[in-house]
C-alpha atoms as a PDB file:
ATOM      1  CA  UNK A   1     -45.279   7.586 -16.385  1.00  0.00           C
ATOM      2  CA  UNK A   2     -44.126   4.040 -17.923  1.00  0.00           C
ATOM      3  CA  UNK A   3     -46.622   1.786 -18.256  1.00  0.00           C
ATOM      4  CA  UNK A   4     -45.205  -1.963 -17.351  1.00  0.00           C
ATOM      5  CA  UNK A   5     -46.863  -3.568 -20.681  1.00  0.00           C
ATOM      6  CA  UNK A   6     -47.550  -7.187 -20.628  1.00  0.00           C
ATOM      7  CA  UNK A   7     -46.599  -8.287 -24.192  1.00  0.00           C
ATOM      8  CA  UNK A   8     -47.139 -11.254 -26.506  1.00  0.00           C
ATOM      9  CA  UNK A   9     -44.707 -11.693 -29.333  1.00  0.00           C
ATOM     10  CA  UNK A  10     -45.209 -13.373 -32.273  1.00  0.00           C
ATOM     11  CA  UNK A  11     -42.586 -14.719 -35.040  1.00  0.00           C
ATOM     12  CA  UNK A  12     -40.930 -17.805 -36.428  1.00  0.00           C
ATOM     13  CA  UNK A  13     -37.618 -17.370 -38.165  1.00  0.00           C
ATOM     14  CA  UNK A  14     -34.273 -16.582 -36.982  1.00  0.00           C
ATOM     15  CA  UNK A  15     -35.231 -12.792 -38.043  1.00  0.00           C
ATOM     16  CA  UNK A  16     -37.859 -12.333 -35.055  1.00  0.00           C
ATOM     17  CA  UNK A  17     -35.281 -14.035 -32.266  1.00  0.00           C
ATOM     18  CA  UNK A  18     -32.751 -10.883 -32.389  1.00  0.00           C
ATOM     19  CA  UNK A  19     -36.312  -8.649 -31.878  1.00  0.00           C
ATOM     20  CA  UNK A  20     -37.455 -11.117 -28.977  1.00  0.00           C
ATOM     21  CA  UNK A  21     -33.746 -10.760 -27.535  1.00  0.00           C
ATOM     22  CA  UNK A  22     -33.610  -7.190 -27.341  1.00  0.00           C
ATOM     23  CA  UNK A  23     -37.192  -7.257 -25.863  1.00  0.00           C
ATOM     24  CA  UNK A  24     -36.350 -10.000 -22.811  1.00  0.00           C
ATOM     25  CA  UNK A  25     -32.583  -8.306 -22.421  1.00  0.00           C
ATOM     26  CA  UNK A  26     -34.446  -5.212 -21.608  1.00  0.00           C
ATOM     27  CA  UNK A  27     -36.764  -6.467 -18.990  1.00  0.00           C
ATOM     28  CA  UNK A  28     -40.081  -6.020 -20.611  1.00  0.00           C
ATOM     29  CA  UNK A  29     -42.697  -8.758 -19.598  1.00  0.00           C
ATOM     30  CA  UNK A  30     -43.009 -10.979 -22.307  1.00  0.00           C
ATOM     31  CA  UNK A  31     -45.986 -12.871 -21.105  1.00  0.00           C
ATOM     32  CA  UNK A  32     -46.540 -15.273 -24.089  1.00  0.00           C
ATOM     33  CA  UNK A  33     -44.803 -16.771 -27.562  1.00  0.00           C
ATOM     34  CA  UNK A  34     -46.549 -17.236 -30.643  1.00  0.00           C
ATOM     35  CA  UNK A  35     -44.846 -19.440 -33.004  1.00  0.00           C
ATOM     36  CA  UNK A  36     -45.663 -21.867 -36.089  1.00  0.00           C
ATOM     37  CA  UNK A  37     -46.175 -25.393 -35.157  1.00  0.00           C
ATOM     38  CA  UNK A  38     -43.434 -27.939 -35.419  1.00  0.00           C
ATOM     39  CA  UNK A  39     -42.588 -29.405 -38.613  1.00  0.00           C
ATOM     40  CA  UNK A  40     -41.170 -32.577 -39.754  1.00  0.00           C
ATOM     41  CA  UNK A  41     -37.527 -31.878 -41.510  1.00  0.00           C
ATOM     42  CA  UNK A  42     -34.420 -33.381 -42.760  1.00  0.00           C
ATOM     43  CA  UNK A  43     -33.961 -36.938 -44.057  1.00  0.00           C
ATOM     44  CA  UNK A  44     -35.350 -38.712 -40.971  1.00  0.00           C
ATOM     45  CA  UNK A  45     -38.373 -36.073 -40.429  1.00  0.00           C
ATOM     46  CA  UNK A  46     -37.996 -35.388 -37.220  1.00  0.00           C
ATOM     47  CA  UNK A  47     -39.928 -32.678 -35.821  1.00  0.00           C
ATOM     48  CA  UNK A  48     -38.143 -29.469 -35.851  1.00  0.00           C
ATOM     49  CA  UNK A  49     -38.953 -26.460 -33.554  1.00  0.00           C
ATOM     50  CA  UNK A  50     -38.909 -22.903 -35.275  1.00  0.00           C
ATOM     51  CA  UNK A  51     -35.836 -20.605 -34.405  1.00  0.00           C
ATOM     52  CA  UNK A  52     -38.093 -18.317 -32.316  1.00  0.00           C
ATOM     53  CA  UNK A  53     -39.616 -21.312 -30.072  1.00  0.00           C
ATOM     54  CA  UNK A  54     -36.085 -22.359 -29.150  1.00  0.00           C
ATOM     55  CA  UNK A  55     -35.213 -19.072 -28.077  1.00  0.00           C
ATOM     56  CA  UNK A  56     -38.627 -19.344 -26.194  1.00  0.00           C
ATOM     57  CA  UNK A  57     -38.140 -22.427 -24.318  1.00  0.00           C
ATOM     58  CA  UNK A  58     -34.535 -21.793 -23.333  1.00  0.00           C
ATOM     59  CA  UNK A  59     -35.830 -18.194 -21.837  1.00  0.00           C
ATOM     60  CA  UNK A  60     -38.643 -20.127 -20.144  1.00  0.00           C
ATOM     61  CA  UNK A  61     -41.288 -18.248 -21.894  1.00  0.00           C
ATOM     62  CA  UNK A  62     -44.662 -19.865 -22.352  1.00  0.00           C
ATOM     63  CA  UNK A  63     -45.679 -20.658 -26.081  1.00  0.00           C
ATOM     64  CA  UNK A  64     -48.583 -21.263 -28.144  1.00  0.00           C
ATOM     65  CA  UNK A  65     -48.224 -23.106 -31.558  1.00  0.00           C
ATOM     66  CA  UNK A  66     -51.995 -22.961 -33.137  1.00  0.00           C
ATOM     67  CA  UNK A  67     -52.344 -24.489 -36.552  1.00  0.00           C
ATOM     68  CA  UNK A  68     -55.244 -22.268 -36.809  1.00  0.00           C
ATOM     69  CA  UNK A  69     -55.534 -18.462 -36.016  1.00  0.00           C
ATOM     70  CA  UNK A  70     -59.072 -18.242 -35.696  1.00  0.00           C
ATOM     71  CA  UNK A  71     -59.694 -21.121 -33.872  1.00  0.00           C
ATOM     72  CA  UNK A  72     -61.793 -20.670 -30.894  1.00  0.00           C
ATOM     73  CA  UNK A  73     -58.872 -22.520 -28.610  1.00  0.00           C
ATOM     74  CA  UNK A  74     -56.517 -20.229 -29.407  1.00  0.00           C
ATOM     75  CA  UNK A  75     -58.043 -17.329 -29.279  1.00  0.00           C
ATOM     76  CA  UNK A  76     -59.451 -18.089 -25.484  1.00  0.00           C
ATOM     77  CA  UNK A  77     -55.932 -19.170 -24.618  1.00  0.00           C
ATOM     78  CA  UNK A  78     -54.618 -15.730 -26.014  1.00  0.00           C
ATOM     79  CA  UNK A  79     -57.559 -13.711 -24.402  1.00  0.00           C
ATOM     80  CA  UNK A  80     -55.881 -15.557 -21.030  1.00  0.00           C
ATOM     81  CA  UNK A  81     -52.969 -13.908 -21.218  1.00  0.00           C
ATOM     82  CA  UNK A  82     -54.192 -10.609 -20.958  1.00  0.00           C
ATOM     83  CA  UNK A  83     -51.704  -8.541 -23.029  1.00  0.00           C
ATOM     84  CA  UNK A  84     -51.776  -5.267 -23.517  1.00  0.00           C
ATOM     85  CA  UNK A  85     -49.444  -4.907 -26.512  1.00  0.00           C
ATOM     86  CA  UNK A  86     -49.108  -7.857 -29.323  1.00  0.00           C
ATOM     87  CA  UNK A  87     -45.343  -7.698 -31.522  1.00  0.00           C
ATOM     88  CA  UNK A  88     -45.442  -9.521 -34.594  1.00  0.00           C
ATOM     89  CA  UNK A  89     -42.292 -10.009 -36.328  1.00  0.00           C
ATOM     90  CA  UNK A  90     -41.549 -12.345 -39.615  1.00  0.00           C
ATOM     91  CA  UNK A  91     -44.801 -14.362 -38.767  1.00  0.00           C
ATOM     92  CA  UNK A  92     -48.330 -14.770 -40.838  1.00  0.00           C
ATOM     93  CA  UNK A  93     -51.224 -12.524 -41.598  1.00  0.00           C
ATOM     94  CA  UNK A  94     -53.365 -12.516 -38.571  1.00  0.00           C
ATOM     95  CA  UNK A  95     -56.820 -12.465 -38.118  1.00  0.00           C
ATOM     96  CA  UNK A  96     -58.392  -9.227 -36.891  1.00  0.00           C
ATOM     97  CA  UNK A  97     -60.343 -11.029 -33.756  1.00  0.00           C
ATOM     98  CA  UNK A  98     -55.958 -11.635 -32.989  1.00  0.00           C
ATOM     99  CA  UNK A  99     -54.688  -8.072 -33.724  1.00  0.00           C
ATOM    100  CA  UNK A 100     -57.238  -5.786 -32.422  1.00  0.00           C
ATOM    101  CA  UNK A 101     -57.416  -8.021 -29.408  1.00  0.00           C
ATOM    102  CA  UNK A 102     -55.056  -5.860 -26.547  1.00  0.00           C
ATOM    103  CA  UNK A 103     -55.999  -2.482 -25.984  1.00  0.00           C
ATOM    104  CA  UNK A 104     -52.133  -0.606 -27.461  1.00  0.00           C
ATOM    105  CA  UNK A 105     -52.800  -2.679 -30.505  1.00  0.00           C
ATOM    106  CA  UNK A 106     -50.429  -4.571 -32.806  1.00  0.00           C
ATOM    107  CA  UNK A 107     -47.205  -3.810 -33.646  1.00  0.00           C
ATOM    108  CA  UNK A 108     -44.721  -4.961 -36.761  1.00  0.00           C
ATOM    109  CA  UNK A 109     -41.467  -4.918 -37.628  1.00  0.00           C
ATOM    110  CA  UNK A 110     -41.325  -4.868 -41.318  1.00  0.00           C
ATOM    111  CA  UNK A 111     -38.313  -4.714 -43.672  1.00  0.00           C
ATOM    112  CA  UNK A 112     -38.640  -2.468 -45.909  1.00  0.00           C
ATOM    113  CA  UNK A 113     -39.437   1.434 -45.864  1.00  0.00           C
ATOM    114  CA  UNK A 114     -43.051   1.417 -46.104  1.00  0.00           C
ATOM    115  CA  UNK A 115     -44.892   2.113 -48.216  1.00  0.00           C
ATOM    116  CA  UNK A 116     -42.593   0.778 -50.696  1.00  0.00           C
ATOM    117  CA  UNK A 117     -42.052  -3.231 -50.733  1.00  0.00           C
ATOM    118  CA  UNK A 118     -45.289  -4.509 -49.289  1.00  0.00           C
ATOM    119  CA  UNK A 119     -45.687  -7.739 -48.914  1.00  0.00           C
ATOM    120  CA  UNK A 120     -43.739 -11.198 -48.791  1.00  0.00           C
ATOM    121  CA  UNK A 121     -40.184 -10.573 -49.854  1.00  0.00           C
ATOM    122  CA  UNK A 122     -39.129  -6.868 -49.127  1.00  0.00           C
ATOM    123  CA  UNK A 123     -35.133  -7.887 -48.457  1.00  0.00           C
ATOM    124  CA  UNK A 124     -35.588  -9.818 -51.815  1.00  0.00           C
ATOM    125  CA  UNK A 125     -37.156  -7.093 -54.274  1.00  0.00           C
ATOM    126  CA  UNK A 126     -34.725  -4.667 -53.091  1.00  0.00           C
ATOM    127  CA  UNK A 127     -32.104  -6.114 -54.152  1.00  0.00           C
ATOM    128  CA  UNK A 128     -33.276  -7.679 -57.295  1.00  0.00           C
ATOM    129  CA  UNK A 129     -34.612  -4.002 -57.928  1.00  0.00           C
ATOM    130  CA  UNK A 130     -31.265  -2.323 -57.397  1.00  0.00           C
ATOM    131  CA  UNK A 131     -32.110  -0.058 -54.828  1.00  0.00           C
ATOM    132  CA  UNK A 132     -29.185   1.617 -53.135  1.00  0.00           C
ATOM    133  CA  UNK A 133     -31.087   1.626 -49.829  1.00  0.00           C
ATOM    134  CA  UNK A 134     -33.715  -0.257 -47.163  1.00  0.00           C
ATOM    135  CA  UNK A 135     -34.776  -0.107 -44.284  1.00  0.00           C
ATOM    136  CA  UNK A 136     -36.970  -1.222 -41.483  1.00  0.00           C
ATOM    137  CA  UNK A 137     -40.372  -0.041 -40.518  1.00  0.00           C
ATOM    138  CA  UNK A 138     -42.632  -0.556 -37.404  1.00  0.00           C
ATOM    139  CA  UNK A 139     -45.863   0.067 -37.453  1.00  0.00           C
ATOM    140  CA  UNK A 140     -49.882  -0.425 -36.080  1.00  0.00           C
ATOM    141  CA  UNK A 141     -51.263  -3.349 -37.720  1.00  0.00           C
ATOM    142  CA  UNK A 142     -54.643  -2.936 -39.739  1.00  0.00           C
ATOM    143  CA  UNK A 143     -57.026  -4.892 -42.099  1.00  0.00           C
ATOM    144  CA  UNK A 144     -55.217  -4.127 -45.467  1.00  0.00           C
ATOM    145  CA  UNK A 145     -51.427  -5.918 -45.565  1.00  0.00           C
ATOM    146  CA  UNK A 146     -48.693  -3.580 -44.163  1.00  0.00           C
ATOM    147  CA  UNK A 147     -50.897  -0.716 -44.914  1.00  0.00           C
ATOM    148  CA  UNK A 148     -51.227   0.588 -41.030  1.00  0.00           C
ATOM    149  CA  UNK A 149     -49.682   4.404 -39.269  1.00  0.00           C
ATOM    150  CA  UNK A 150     -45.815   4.259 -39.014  1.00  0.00           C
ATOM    151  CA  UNK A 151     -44.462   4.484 -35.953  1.00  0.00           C
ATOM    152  CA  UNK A 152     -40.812   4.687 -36.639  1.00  0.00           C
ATOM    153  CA  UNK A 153     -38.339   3.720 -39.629  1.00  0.00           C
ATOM    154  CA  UNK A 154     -34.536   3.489 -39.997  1.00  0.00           C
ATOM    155  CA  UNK A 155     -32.823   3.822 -42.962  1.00  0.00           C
ATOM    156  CA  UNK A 156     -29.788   1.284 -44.276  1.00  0.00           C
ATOM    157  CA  UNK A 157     -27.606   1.693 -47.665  1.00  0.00           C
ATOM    158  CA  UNK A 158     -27.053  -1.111 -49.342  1.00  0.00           C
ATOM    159  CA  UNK A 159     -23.694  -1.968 -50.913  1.00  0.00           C
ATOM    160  CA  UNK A 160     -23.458  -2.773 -54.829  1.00  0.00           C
ATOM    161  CA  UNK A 161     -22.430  -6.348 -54.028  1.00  0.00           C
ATOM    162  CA  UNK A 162     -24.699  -7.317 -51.179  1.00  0.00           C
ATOM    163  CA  UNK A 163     -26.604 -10.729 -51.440  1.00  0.00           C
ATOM    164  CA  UNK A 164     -30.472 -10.537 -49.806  1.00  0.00           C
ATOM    165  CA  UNK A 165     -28.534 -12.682 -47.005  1.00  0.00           C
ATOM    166  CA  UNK A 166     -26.531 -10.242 -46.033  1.00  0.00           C
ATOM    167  CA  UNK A 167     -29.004  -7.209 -46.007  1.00  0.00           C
ATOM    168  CA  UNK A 168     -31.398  -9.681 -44.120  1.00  0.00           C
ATOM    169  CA  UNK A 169     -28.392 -10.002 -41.067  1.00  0.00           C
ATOM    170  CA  UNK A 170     -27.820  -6.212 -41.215  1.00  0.00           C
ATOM    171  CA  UNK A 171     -31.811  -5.386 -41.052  1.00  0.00           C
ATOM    172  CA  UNK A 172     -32.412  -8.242 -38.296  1.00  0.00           C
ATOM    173  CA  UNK A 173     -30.196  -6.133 -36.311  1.00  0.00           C
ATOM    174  CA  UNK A 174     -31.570  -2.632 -37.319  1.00  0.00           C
ATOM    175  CA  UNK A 175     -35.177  -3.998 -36.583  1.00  0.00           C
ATOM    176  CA  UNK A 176     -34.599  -5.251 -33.586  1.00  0.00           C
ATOM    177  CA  UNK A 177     -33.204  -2.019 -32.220  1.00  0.00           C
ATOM    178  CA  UNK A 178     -36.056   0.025 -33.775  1.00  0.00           C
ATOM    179  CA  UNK A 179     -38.838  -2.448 -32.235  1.00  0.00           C
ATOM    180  CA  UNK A 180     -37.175  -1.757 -28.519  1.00  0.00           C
ATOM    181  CA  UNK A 181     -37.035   2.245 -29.398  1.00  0.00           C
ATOM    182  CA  UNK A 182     -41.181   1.647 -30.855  1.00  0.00           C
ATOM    183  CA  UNK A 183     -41.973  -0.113 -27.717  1.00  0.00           C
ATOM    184  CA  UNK A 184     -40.188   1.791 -24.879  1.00  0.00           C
ATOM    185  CA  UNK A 185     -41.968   4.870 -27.046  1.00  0.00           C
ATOM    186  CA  UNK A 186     -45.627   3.050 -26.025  1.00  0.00           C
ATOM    187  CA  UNK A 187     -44.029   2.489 -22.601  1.00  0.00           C
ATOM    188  CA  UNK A 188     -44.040   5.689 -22.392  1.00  0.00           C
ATOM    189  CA  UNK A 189     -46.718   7.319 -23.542  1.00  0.00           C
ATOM    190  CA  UNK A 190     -44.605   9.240 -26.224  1.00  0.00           C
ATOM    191  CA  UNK A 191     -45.707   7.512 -29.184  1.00  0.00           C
ATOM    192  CA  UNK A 192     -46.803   8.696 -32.246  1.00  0.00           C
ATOM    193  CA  UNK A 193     -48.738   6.675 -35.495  1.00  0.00           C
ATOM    194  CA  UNK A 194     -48.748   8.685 -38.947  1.00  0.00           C
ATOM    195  CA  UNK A 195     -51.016   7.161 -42.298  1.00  0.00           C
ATOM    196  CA  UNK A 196     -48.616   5.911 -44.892  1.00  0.00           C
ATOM    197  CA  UNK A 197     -48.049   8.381 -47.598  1.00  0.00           C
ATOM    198  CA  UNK A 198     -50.956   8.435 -49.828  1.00  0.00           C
ATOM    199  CA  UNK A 199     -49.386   7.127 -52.606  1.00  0.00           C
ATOM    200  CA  UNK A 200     -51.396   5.752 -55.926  1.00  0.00           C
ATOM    201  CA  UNK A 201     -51.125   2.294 -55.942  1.00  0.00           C
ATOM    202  CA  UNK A 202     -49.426   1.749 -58.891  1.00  0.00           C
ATOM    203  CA  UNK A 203     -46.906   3.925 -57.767  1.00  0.00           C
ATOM    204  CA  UNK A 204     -46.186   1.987 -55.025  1.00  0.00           C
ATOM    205  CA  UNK A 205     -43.113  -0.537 -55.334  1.00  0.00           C
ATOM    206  CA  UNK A 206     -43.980  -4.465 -54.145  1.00  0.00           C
ATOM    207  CA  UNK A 207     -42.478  -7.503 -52.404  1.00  0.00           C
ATOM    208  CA  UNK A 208     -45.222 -10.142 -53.603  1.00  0.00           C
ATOM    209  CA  UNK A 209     -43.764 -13.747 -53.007  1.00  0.00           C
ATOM    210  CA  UNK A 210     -40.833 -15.426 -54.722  1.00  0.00           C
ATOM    211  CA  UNK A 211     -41.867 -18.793 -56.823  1.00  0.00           C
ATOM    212  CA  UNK A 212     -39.189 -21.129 -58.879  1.00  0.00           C
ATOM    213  CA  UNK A 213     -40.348 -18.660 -62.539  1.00  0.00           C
ATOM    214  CA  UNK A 214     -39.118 -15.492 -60.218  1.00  0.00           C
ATOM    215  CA  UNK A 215     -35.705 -17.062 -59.987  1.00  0.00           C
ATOM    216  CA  UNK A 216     -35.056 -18.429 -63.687  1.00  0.00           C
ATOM    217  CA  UNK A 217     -32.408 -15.802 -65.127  1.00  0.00           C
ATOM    218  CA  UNK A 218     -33.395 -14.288 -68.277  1.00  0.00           C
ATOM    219  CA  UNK A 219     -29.960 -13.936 -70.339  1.00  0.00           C
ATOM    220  CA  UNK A 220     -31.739 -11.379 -72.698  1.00  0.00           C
ATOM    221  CA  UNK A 221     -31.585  -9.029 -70.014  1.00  0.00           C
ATOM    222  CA  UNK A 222     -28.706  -6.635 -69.014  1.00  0.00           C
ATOM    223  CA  UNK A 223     -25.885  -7.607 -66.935  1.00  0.00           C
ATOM    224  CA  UNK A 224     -26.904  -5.604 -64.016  1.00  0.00           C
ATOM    225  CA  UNK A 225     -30.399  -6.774 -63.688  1.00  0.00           C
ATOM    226  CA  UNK A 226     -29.122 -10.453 -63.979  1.00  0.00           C
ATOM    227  CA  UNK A 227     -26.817  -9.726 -61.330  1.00  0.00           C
ATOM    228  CA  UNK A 228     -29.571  -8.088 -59.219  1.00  0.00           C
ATOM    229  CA  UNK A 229     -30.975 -11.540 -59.565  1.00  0.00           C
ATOM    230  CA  UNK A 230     -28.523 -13.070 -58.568  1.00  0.00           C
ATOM    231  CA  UNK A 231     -27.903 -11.054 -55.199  1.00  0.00           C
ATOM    232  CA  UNK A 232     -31.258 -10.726 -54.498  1.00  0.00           C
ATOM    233  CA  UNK A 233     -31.994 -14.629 -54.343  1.00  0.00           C
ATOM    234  CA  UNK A 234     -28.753 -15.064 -52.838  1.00  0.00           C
ATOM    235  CA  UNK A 235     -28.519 -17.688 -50.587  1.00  0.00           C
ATOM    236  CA  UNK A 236     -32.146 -18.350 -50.903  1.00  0.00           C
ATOM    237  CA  UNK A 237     -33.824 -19.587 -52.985  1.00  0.00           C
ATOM    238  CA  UNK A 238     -31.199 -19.010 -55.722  1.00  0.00           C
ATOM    239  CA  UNK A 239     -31.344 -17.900 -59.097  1.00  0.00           C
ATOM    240  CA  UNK A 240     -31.129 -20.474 -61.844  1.00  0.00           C
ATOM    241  CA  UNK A 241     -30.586 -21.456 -65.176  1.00  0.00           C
ATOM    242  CA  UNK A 242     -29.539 -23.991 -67.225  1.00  0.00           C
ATOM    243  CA  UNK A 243     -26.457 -25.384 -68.181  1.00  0.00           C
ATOM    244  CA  UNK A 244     -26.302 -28.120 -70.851  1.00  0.00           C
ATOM    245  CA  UNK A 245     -29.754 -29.261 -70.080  1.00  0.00           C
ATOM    246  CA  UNK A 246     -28.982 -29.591 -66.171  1.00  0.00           C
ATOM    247  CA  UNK A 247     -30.346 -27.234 -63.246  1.00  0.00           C
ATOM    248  CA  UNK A 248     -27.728 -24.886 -61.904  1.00  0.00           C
ATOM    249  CA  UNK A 249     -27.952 -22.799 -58.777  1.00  0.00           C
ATOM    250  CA  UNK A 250     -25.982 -19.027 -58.827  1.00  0.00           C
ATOM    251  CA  UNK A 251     -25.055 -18.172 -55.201  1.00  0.00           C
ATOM    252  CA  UNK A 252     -21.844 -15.825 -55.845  1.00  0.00           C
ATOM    253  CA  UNK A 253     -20.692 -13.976 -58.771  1.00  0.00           C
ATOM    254  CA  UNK A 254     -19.257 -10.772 -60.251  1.00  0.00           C
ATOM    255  CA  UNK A 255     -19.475  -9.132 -63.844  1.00  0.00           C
ATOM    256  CA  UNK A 256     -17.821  -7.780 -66.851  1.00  0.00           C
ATOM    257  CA  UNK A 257     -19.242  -5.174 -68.806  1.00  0.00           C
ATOM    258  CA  UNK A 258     -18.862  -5.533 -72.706  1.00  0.00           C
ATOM    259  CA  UNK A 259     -20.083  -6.480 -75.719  1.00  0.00           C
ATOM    260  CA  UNK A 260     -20.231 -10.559 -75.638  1.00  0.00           C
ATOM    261  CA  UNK A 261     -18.146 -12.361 -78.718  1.00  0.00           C
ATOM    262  CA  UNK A 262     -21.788 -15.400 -78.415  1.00  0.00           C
ATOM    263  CA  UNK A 263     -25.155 -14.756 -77.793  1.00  0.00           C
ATOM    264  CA  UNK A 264     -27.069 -14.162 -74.438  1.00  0.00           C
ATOM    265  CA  UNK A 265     -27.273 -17.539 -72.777  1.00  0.00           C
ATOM    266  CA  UNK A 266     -24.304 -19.396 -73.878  1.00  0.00           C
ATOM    267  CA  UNK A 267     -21.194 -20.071 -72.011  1.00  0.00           C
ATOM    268  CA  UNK A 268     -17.649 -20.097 -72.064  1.00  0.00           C
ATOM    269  CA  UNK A 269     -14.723 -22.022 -69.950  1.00  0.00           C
ATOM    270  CA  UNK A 270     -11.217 -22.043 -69.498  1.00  0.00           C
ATOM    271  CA  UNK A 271     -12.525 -25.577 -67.809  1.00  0.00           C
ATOM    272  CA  UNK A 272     -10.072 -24.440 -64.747  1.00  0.00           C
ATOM    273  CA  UNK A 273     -10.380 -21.177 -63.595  1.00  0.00           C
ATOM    274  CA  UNK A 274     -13.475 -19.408 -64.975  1.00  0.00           C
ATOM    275  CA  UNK A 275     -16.902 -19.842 -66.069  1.00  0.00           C
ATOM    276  CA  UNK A 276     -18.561 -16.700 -67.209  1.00  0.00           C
ATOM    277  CA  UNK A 277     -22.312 -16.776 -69.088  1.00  0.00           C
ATOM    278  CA  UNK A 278     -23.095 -14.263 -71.839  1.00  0.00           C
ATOM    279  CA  UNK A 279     -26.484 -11.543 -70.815  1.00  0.00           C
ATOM    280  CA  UNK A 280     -26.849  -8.744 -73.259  1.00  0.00           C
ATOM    281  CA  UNK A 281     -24.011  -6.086 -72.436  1.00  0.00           C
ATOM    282  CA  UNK A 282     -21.421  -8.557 -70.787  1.00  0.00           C
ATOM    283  CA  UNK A 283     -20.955 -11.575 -68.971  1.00  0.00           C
ATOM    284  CA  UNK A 284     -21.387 -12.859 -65.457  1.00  0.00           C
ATOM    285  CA  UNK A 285     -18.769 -14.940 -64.090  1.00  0.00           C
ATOM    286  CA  UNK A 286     -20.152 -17.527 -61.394  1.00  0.00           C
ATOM    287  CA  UNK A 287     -18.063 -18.076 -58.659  1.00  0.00           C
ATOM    288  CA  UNK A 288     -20.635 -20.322 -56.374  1.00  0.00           C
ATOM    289  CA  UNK A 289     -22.778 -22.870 -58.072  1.00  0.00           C
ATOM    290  CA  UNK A 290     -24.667 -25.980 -56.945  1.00  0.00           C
ATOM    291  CA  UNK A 291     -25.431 -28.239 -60.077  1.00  0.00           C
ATOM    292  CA  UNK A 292     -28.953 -30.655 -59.278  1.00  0.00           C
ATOM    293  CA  UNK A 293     -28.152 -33.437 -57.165  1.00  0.00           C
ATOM    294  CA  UNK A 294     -24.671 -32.086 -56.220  1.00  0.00           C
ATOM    295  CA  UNK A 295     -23.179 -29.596 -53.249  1.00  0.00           C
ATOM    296  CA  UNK A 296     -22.689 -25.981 -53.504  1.00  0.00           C
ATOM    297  CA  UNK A 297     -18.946 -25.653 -54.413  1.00  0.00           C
ATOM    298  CA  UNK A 298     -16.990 -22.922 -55.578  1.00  0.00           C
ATOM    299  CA  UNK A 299     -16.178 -22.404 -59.490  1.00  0.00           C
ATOM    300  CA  UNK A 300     -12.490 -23.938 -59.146  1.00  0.00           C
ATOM    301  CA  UNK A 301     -14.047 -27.079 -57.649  1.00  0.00           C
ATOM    302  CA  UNK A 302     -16.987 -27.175 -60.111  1.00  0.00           C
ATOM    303  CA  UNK A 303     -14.909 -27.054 -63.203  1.00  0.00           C
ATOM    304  CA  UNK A 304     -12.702 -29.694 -61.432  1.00  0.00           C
ATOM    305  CA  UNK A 305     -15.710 -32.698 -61.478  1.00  0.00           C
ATOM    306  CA  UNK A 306     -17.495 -31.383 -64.418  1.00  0.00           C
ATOM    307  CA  UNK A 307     -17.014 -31.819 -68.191  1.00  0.00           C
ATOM    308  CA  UNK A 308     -17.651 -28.771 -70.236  1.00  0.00           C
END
């Protein structure tokens, strides 16, 4: 027998809309929206909505922005809506007064195939690791940080020149379609939860957050790891380095194995057609740049408005 589940789904990003679309395009009853408050953005700081309230508002669905988790508010206004299931995709740690509150638990949608790539960044730390393949997983939320039973996982290869942006459009997609198989599975009454592979923690691969250091390329390093880097921070935040004392973004590039005629770091320039950057078994050509204060241009364009 299907149970009709009354659901609350929480996310912010444009990750957790596709997962909220497949949910409301399928007819469950999505009874309430949890979202991050609105923030001020852009030059005149107007207050912007997140990606997932827009969706919400436009579908009529009611939402709750709380500043707070555990404040007493919230939680009374989230007892009120009497859910039986809770989906939390791309949003924050919660509380466990919030995730043990309905009585089928807590879902997520993670990206990554757990238990590898805990944590902040698993699109991210793939890449930059040069894994071939990711994935998405969903399972039951618990007290330690995507530690909880899996429910389900899908598997996606990932191509040698993929950028984290591209991966993150391809496992929006995948995740979405594996949190409506996950749910209709609880619908159901078919659903299973198995513990996470009881894997030493040091054996265990990790997706802590990105800060400005991560992203600062280390020319000492080989060519492929740089252009890891590269992909994996690709289009955000961007790797860096620096070029002639000035800040310069690396959204694109490709490489050429070899041995390097200067030494890891420096540069050389046709000052029309190329750019290319010296790591320690070849070069990396960059194709998209953005130099500080400027726009993101291509290479052609750079070398154009920029003296060498």
């Amino acid at each position: 027998m299907t149970k009709d589940l009354r659901i609350v789904f929480m996310g912010t990003p444009d990750f957790a809309v596709a997962s909220l679309d497949i949910l409301v395009q399928n007819g469950f009853n999505i009874v309430g929206v949890i979202t991050a408050p609105d923030k001020p953005a852009g030059r005149g700081l107007q207050l912007q909505q997140s990606a997932v309230k827009q969706y919400a508002v436009a579908k009529g669905l009611p939402v709750l922005q709380p500043e707070k988790l555990k404040n007493p508010e919230f939680i009374a206004a989230l007892q009120a809506l009497q859910a039986d299931l809770q989906v939390v995709v791309a949003f924050r740690m919660l509380p466990e007064i919030v995730w043990n509150m309905p009585p089928e638990g807590t879902i997520n949608v993670h990206a990554s195939l757990l238990p590898n790539y805990r944590g902040a960044a698993p699109i991210n730390w793939a890449i930059i690791n040069g894994e071939k393949e990711s994935g998405v997983t969903t399972f039951k939320l618990q007290h330690a940080i995507d530690t909880g039973d899996i429910m389900f996982h899908d598997t996606v290869a990932i191509r040698e020149d993929e950028t984290a942006g591209e991966l993150h459009d391809e496992l929006m997609v995948t995740g979405a379609r594996l949190l409506l198989k996950t749910v209709q599975a609880i619908a159901d009454g078919t659903a299973r939860e198995t513990p996470q592979a009881d894997i030493p923690e040091a054996a265990i691969k990790h997706a802590p957050k990105i800060f400005k250091d991560t992203c600062q390329i280390n020319w000492e390093q080989p060519l492929d790891q740089v252009y890891n880097l590269v992909r994996g921070l690709s289009p955000y935040p961007a790797a860096w380095t620096l070029l002639q004392g000035k800040n310069i973004k690396i959204y694109k590039a490709h490489k050429e194995h070899g041995t390097p005629a200067v030494a890891p770091g420096a540069f050389e320039s046709d000052q029309k057609t190329y750019l290319r950057i010296a790591a320690a078994d070849g070069y990396l050509y960059l194709d998209e740049v953005q130099l500080e204060g400027k726009k993101k241009m291509d290479i052609t364009a750079f070398l154009r408005g920029y003296r060498l």
